[in-house]
Protein backbone atom coordinates (compact mmCIF):
# COMPACT_ATOMS: atom_id res chain seq x y z
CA UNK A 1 -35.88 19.98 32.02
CA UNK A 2 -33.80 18.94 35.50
CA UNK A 3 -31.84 16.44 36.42
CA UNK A 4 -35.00 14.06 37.52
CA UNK A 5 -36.91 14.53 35.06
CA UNK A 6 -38.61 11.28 33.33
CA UNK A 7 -37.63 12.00 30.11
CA UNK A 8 -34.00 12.59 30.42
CA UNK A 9 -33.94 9.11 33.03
CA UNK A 10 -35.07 7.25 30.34
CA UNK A 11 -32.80 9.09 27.88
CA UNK A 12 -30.25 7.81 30.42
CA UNK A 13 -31.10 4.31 31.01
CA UNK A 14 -31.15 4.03 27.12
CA UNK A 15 -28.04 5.85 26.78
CA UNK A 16 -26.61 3.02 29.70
CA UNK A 17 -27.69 -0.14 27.45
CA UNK A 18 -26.46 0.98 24.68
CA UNK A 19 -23.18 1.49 26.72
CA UNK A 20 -23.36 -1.77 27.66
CA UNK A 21 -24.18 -3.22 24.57
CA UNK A 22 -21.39 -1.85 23.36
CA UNK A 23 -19.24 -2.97 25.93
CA UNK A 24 -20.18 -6.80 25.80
CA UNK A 25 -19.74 -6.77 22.23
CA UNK A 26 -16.03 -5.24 22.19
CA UNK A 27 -14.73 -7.47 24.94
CA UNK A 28 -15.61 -10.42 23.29
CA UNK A 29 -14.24 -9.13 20.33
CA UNK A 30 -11.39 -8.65 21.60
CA UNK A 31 -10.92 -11.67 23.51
CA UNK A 32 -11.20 -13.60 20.18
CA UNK A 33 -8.87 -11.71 18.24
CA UNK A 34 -6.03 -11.77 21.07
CA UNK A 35 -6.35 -15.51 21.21
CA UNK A 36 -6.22 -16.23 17.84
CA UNK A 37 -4.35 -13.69 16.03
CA UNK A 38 -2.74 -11.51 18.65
CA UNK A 39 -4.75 -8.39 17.55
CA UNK A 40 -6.50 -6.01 19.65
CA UNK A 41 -10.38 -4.84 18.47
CA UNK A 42 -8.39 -1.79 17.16
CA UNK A 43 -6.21 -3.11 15.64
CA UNK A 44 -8.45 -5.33 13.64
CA UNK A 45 -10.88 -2.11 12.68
CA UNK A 46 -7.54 0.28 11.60
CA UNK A 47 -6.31 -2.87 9.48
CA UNK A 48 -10.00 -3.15 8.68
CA UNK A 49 -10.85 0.70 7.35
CA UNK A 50 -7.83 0.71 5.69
CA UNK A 51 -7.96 -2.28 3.97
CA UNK A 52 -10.97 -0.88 1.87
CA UNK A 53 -9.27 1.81 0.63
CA UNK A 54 -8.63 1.69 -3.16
CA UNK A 55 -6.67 4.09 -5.88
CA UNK A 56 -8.22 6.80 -7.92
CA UNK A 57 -10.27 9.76 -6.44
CA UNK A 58 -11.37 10.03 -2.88
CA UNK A 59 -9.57 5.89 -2.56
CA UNK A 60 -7.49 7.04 0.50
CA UNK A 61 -7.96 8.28 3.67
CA UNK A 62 -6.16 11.02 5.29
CA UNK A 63 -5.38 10.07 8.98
CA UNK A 64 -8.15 12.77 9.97
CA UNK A 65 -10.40 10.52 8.44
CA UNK A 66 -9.05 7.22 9.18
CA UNK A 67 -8.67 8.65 12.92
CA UNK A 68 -12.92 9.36 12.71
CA UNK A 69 -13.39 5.36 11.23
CA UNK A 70 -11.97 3.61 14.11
CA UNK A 71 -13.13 6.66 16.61
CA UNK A 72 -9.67 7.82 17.88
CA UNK A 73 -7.81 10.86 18.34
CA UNK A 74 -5.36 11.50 15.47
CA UNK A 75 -2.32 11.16 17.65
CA UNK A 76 -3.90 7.94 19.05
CA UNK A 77 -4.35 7.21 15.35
CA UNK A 78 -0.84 7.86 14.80
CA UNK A 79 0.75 5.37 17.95
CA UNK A 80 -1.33 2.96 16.58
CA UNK A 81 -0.18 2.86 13.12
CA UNK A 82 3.10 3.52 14.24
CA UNK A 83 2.69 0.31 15.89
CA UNK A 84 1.17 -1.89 12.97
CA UNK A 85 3.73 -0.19 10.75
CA UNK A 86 6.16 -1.72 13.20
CA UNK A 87 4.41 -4.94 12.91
CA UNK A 88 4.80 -4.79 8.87
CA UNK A 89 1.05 -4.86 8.35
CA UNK A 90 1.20 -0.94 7.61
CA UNK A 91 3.35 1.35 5.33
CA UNK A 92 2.86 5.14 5.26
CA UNK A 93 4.26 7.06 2.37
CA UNK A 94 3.66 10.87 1.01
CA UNK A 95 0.75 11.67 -1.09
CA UNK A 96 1.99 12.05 -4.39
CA UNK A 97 -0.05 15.11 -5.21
CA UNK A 98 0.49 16.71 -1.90
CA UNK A 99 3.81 16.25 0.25
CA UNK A 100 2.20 17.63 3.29
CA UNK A 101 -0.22 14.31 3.24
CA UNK A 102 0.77 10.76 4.32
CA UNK A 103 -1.40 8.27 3.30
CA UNK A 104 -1.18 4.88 4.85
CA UNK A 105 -1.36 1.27 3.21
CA UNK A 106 -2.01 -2.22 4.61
CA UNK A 107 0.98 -4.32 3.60
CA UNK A 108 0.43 -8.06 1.95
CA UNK A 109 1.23 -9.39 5.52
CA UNK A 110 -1.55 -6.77 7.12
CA UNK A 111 -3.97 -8.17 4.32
CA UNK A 112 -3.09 -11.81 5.20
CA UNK A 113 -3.99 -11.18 8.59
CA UNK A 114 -7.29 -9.26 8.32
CA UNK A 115 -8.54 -12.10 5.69
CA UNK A 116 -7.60 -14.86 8.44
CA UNK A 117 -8.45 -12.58 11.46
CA UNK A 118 -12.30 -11.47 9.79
CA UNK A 119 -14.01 -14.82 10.54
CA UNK A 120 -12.98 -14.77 13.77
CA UNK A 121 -14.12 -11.12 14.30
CA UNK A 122 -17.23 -11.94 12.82
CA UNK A 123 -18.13 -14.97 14.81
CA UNK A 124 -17.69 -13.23 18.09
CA UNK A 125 -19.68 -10.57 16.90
CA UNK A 126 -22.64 -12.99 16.41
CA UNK A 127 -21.96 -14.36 19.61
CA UNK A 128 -21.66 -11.23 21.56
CA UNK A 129 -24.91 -9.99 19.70
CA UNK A 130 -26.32 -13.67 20.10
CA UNK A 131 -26.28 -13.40 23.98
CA UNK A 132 -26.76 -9.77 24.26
CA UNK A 133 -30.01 -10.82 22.07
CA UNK A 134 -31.23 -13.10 25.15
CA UNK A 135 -30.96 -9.72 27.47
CA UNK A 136 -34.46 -7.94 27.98
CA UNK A 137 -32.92 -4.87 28.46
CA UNK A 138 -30.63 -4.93 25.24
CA UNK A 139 -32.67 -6.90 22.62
CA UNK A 140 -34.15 -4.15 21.31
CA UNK A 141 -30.97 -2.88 20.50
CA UNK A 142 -29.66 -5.76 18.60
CA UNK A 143 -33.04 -6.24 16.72
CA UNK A 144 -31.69 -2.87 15.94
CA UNK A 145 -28.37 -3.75 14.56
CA UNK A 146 -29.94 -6.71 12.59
CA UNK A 147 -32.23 -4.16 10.86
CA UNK A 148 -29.36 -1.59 9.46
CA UNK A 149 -28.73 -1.90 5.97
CA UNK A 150 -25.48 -4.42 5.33
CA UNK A 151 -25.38 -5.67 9.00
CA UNK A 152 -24.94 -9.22 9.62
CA UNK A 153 -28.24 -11.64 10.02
CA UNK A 154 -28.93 -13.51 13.40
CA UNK A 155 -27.89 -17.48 13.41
């Protein structure tokens, strides 16, 4: 294969919608959540992940893993929850069964602010997906979305 050929320009262009698709959907995301709840997109996911954690086996997440959920480095992972913890949404404390591991909790003010925050998250979503949907070039991709198992259903 090269550089021209028709099979890796398609690859590319489909590559460059979903890039874009992605793109749309995050900013308005994000617009939403800043001007109603002063949270960033990243915020909202870390608060998010974590928030479905639970106790007993395999119920929390080491940072590796929470840093994989919300696709960030771990030491991006790390400012970030440094920040919430700041915030008092988050609390970090050592895993009881090994003190090398810090787990990391959303507090009962980070829970009150995901519950109010998640409508608004999800109505931009169905907006961003909702005009992204009118796009010939990206419809295909959120018929996509639509069609994966739990996703949310078009208006």
């Amino acid at each position: 294969m090269t550089a021209t050929d028709p099979a890796m320009t398609a690859l590319a262009h489909s590559w460059s919608a979903l890039s874009l698709l992605h793109g749309r959907i995050e900013s308005c995301v994000e617009r939403a959540l800043q001007a109603e709840h002063k949270l960033s997109a990243r915020e909202y996911s870390l608060l998010d992940v974590l928030g479905r954690q639970h106790d007993g086996e395999g119920g929390h997440l080491q940072m590796r893993q929470v840093a994989d959920s919300v696709v960030l480095s771990q030491s991006a992972t790390t400012r970030l929850v440094t920040r919430l913890e700041q915030r008092g949404l988050l609390s970090r404390y050592l895993c009881p069964t090994d003190r090398r591991g810090i787990y990391t909790d959303v507090t009962d003010a980070g829970m009150r602010l995901l519950d109010e925050s998640r409508p608004t998250h999800n109505t931009a979503l169905r907006k961003a997906l909702d005009e992204a949907a009118e796009d010939p070039a990206l419809a295909p991709l959120v018929k996509a979305v639509h069609e994966l198992p739990g996703a949310i259903q078009p208006a």
